[in-house]
PDB file of N, CA and C in Angstrom:
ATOM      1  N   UNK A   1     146.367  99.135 101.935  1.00  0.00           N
ATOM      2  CA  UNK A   1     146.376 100.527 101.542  1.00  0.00           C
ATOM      3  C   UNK A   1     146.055 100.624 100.048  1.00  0.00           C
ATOM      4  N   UNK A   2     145.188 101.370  99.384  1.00  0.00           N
ATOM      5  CA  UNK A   2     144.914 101.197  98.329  1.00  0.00           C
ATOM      6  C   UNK A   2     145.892 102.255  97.652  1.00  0.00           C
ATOM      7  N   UNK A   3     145.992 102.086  96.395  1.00  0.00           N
ATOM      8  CA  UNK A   3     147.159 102.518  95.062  1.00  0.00           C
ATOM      9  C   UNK A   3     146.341 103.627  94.449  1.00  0.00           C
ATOM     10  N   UNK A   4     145.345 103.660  94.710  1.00  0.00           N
ATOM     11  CA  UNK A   4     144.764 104.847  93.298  1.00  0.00           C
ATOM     12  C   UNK A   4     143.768 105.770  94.242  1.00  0.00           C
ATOM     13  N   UNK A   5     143.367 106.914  93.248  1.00  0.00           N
ATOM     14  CA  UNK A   5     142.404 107.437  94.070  1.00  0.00           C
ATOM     15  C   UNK A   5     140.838 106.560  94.133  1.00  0.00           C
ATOM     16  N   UNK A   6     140.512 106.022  93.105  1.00  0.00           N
ATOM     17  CA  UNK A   6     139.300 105.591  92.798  1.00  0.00           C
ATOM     18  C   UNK A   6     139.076 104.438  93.977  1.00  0.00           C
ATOM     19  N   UNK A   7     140.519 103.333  94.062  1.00  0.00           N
ATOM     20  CA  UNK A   7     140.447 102.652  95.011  1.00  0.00           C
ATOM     21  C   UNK A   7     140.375 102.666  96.416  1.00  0.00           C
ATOM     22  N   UNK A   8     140.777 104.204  97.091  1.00  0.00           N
ATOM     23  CA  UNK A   8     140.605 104.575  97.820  1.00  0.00           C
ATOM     24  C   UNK A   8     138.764 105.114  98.421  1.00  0.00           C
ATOM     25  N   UNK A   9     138.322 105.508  96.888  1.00  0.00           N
ATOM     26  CA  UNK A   9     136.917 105.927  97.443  1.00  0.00           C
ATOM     27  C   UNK A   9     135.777 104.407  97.292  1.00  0.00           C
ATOM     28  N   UNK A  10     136.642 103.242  96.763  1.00  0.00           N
ATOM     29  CA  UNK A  10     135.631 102.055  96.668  1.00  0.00           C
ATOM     30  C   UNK A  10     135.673 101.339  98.258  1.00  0.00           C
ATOM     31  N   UNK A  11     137.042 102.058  99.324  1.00  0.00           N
ATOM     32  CA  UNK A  11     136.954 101.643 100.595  1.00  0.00           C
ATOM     33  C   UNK A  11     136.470 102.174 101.534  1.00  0.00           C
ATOM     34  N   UNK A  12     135.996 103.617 101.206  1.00  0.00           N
ATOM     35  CA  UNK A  12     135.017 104.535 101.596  1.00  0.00           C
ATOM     36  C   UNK A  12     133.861 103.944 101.399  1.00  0.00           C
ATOM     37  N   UNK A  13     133.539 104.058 100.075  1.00  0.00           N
ATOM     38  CA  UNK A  13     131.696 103.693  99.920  1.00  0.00           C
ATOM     39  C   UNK A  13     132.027 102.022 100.592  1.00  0.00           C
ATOM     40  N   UNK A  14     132.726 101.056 100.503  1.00  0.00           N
ATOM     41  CA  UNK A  14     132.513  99.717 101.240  1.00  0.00           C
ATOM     42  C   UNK A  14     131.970  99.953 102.446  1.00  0.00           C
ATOM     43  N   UNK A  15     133.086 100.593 103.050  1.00  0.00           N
ATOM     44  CA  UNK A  15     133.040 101.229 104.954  1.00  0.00           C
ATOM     45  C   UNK A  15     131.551 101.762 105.330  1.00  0.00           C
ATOM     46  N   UNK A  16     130.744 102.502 104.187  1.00  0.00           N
ATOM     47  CA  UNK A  16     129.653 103.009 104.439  1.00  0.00           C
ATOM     48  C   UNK A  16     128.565 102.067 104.464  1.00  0.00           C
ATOM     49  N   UNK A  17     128.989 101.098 103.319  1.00  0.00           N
ATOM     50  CA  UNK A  17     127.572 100.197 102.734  1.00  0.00           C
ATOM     51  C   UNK A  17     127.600  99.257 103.783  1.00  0.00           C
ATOM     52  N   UNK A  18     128.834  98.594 104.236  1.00  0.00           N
ATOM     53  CA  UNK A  18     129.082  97.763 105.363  1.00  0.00           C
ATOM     54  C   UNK A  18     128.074  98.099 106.667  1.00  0.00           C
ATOM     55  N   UNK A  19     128.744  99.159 106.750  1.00  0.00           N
ATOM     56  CA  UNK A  19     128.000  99.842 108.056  1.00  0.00           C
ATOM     57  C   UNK A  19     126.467  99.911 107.982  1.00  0.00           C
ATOM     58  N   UNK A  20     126.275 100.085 107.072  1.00  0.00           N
ATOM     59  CA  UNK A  20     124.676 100.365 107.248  1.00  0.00           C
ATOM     60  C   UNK A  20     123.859  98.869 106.996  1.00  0.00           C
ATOM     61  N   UNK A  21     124.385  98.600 106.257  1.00  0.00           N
ATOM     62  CA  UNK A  21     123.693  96.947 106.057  1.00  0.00           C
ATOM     63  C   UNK A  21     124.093  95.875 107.415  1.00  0.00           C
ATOM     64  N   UNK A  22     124.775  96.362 108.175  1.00  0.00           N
ATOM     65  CA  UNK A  22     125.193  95.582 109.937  1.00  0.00           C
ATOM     66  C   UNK A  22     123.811  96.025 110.373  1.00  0.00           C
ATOM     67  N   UNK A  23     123.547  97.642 110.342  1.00  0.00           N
ATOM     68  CA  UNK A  23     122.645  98.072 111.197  1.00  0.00           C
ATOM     69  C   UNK A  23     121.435  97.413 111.251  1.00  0.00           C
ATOM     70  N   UNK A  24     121.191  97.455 109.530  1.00  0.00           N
ATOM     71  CA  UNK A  24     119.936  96.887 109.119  1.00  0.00           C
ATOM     72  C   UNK A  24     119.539  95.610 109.454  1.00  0.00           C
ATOM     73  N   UNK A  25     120.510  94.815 109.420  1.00  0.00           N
ATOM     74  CA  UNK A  25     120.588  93.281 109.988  1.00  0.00           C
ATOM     75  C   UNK A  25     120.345  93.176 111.130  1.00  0.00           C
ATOM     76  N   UNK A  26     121.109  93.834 112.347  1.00  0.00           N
ATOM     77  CA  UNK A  26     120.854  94.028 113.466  1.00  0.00           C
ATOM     78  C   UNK A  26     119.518  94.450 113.863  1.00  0.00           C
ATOM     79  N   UNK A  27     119.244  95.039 113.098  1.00  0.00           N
ATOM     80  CA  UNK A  27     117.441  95.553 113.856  1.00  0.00           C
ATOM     81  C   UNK A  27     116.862  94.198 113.246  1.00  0.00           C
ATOM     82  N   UNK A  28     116.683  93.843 112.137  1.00  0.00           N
ATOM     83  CA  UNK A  28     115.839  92.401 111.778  1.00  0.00           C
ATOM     84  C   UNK A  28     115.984  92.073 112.764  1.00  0.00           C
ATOM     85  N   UNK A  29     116.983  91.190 113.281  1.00  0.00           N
ATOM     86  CA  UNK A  29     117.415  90.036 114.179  1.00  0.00           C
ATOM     87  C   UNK A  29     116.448  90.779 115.503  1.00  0.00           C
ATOM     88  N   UNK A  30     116.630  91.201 116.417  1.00  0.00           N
ATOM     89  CA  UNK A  30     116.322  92.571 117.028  1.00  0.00           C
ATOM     90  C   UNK A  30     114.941  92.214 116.891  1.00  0.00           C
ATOM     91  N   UNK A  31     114.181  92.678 115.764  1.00  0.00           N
ATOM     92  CA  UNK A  31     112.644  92.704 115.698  1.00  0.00           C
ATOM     93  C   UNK A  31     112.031  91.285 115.532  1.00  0.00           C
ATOM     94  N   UNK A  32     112.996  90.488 115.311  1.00  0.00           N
ATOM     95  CA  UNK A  32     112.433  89.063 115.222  1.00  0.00           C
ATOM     96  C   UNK A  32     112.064  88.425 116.351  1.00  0.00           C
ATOM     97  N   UNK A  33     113.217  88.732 117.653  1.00  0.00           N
ATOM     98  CA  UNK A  33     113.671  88.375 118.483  1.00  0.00           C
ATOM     99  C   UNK A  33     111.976  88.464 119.487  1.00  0.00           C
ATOM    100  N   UNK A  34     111.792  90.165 119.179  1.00  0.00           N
ATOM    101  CA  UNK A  34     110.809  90.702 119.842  1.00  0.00           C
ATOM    102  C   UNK A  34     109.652  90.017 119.648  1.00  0.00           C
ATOM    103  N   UNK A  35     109.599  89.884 118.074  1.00  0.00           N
ATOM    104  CA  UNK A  35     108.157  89.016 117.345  1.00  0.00           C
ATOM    105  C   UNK A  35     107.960  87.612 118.871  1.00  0.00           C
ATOM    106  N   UNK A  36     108.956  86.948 118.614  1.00  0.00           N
ATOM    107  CA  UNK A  36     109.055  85.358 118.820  1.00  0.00           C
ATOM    108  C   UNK A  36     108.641  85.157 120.197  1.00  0.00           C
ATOM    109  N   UNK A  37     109.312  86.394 121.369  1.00  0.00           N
ATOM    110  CA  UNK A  37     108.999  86.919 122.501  1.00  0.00           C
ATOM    111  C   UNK A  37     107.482  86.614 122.949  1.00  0.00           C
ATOM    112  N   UNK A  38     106.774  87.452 121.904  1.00  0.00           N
ATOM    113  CA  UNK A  38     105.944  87.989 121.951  1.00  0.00           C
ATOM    114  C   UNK A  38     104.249  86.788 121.622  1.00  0.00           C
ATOM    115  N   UNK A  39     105.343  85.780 120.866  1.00  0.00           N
ATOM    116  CA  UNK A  39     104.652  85.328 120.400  1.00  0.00           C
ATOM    117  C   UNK A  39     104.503  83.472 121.829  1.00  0.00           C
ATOM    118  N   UNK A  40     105.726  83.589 122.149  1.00  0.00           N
ATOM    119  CA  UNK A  40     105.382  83.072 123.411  1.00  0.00           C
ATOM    120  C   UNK A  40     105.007  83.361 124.738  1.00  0.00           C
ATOM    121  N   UNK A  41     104.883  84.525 125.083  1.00  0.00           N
ATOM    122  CA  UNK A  41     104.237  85.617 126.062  1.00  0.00           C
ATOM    123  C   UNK A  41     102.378  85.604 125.516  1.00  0.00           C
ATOM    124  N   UNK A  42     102.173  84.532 124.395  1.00  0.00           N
ATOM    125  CA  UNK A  42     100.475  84.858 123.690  1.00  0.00           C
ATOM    126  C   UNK A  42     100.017  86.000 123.864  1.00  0.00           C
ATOM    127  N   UNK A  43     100.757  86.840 123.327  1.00  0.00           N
ATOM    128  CA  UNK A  43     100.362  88.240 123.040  1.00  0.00           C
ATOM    129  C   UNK A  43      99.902  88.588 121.699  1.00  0.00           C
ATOM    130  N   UNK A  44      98.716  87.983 121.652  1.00  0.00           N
ATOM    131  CA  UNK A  44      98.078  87.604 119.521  1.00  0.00           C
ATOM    132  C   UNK A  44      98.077  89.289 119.006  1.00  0.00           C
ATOM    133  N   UNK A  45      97.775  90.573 119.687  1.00  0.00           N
ATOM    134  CA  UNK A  45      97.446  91.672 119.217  1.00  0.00           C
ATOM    135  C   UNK A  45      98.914  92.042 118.715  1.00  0.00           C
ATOM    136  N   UNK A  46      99.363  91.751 119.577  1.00  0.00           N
ATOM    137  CA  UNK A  46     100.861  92.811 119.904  1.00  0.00           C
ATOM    138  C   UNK A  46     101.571  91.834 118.638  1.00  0.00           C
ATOM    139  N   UNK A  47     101.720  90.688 118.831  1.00  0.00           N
ATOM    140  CA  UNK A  47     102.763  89.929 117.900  1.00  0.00           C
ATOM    141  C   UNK A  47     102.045  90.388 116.628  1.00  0.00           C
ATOM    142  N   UNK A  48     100.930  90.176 116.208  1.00  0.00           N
ATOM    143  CA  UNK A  48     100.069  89.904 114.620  1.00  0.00           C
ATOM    144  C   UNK A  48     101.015  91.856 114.291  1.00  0.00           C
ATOM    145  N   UNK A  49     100.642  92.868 115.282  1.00  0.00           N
ATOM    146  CA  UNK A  49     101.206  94.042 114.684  1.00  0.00           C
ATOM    147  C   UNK A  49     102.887  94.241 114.435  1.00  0.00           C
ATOM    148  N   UNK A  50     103.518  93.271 115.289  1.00  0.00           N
ATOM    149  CA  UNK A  50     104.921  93.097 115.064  1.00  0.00           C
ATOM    150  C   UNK A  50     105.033  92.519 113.723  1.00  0.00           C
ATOM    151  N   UNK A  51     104.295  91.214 113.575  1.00  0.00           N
ATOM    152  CA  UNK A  51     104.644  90.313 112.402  1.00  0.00           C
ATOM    153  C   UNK A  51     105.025  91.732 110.850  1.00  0.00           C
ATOM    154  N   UNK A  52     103.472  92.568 111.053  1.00  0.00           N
ATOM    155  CA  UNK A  52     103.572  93.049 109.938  1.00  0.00           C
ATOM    156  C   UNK A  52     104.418  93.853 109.785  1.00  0.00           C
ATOM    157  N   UNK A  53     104.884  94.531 110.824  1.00  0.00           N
ATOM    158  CA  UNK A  53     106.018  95.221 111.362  1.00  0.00           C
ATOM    159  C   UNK A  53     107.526  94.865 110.003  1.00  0.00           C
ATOM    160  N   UNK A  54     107.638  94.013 110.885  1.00  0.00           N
ATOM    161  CA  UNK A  54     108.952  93.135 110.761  1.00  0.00           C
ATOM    162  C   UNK A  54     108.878  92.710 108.734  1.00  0.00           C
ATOM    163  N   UNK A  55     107.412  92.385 108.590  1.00  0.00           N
ATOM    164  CA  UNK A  55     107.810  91.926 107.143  1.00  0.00           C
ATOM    165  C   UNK A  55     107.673  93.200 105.869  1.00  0.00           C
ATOM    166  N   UNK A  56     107.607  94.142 106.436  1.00  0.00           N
ATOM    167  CA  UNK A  56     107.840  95.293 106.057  1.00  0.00           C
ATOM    168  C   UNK A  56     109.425  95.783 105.958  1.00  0.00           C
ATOM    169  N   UNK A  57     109.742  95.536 106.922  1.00  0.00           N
ATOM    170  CA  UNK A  57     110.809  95.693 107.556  1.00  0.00           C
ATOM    171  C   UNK A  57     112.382  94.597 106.093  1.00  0.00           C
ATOM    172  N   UNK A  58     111.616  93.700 106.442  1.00  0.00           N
ATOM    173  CA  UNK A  58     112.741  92.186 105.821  1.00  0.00           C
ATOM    174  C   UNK A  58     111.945  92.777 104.268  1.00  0.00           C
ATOM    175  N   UNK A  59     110.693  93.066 103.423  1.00  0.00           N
ATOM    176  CA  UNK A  59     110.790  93.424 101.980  1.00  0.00           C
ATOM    177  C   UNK A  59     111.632  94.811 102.138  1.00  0.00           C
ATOM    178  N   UNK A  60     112.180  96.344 102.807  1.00  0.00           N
ATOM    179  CA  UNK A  60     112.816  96.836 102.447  1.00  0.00           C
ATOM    180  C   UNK A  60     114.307  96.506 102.335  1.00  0.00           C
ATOM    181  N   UNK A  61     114.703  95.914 103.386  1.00  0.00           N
ATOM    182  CA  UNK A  61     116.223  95.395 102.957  1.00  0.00           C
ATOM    183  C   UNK A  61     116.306  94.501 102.073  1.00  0.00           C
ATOM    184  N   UNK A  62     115.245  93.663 101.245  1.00  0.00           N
ATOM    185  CA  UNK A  62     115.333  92.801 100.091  1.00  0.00           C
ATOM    186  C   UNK A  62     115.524  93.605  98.934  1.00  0.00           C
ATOM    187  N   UNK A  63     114.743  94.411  98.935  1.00  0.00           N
ATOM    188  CA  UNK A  63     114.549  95.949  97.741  1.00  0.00           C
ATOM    189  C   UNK A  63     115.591  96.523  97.590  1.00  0.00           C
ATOM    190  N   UNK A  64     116.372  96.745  98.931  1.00  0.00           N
ATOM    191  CA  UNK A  64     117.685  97.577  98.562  1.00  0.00           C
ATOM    192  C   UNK A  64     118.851  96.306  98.739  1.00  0.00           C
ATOM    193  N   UNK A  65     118.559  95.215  98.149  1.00  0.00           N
ATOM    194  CA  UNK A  65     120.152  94.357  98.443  1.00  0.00           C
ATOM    195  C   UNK A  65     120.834  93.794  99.445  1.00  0.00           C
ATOM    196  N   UNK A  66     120.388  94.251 100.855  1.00  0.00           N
ATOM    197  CA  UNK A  66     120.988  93.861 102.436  1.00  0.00           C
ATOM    198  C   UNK A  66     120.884  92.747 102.176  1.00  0.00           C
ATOM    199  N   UNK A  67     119.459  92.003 101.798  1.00  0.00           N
ATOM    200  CA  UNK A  67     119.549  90.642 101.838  1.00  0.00           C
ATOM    201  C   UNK A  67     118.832  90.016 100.669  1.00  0.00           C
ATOM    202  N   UNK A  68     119.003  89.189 100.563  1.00  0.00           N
ATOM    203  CA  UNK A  68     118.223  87.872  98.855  1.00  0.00           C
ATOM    204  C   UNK A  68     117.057  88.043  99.068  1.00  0.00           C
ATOM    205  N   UNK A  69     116.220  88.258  98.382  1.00  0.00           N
ATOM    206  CA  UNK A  69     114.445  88.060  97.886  1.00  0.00           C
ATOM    207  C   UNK A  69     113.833  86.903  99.210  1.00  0.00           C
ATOM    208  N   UNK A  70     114.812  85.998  97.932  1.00  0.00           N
ATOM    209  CA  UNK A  70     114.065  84.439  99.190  1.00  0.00           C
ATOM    210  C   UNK A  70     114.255  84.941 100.548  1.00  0.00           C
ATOM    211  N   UNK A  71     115.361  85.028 100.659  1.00  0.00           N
ATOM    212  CA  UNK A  71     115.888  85.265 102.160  1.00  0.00           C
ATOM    213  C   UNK A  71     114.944  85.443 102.594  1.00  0.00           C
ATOM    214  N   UNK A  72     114.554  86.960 102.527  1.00  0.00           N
ATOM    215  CA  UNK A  72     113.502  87.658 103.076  1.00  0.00           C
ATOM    216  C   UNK A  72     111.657  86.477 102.780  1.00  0.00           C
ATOM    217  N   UNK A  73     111.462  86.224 101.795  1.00  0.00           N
ATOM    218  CA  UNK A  73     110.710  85.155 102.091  1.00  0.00           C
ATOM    219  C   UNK A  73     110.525  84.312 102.920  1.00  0.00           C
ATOM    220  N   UNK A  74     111.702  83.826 102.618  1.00  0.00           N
ATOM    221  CA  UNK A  74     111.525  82.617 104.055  1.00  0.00           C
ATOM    222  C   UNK A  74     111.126  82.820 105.464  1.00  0.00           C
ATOM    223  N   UNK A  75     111.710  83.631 105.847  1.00  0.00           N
ATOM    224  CA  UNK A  75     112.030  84.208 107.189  1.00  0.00           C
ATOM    225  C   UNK A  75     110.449  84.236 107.136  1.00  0.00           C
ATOM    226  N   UNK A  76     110.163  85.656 106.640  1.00  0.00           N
ATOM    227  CA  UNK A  76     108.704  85.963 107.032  1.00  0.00           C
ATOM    228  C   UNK A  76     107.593  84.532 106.756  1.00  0.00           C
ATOM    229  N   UNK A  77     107.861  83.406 105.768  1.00  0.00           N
ATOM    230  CA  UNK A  77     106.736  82.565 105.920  1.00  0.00           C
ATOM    231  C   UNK A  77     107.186  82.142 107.252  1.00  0.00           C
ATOM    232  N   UNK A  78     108.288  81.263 107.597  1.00  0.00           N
ATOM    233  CA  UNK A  78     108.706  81.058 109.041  1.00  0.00           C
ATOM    234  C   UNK A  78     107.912  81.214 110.335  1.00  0.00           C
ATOM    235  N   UNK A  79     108.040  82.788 109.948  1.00  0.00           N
ATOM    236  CA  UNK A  79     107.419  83.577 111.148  1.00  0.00           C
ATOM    237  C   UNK A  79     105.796  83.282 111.057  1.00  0.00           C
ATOM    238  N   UNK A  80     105.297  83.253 109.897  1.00  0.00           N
ATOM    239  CA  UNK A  80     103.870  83.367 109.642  1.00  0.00           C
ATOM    240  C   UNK A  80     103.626  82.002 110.474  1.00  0.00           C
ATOM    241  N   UNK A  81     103.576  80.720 110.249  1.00  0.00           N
ATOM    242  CA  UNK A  81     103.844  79.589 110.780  1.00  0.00           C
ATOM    243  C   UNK A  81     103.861  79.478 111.719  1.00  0.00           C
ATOM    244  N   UNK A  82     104.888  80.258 112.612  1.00  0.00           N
ATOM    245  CA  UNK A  82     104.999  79.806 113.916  1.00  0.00           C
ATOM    246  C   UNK A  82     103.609  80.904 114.699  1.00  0.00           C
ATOM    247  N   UNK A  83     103.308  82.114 114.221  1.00  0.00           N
ATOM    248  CA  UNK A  83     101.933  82.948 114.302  1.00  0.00           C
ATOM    249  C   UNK A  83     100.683  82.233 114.547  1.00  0.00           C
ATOM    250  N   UNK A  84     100.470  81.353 113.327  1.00  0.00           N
ATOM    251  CA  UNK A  84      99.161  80.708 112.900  1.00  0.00           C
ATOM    252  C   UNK A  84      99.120  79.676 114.022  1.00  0.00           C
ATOM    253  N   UNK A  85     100.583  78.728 113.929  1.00  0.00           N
ATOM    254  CA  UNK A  85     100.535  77.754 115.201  1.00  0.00           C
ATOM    255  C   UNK A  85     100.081  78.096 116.876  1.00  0.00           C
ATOM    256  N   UNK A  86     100.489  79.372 117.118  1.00  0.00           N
ATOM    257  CA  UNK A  86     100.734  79.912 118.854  1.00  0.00           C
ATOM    258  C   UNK A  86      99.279  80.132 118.634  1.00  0.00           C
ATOM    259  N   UNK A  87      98.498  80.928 117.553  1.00  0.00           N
ATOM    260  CA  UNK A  87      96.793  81.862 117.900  1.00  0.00           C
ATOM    261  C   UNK A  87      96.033  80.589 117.697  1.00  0.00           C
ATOM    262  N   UNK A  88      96.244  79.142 116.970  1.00  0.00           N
ATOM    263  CA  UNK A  88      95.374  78.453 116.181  1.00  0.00           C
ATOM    264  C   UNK A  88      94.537  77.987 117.054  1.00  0.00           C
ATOM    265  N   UNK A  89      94.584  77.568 118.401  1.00  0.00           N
ATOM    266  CA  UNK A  89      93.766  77.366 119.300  1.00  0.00           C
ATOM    267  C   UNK A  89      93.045  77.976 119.747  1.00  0.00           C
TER     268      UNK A  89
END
């Protein structure tokens, strides 16, 4: 239980920022899921428009803090990789 008023509204804005940065995570995971799907189903049109999808997706939650720069780097080279590998033939 918090002691002050101020501390009371830093468990408010937590409760909010929490919440929304789950969501945001949840759809990544979610759109990755779909990418990877997609990308073993050799669906080159559909995945290449997901990929860009998704790394659109992973630079706005880097921009606003959800997740680390790299983070979001990685992931998307990751993904690029496993892209180039499934179409390269």
């Amino acid at each position: 239980m918090p002691h002050s008023i101020s501390a009371a509204k830093r468990v408010r804005q937590n409760l909010t920022r929490r919440t929304r940065n789950r969501q945001t995570k949840t759809e990544l995971k979610n759109l990755t899921k779909d990418l990877l799907s997609l990308i073993t189903d050799k669906k080159k049109d559909e995945a290449t428009t997901a990929y860009r999808d998704l790394s659109g997706h992973f630079d706005r939650a880097a921009k606003k803090g959800m997740i680390h720069k790299n983070n979001a780097d990685r992931h998307k080279s990751r993904l690029a990789v496993r892209l180039m590998k499934a179409f390269a033939a």
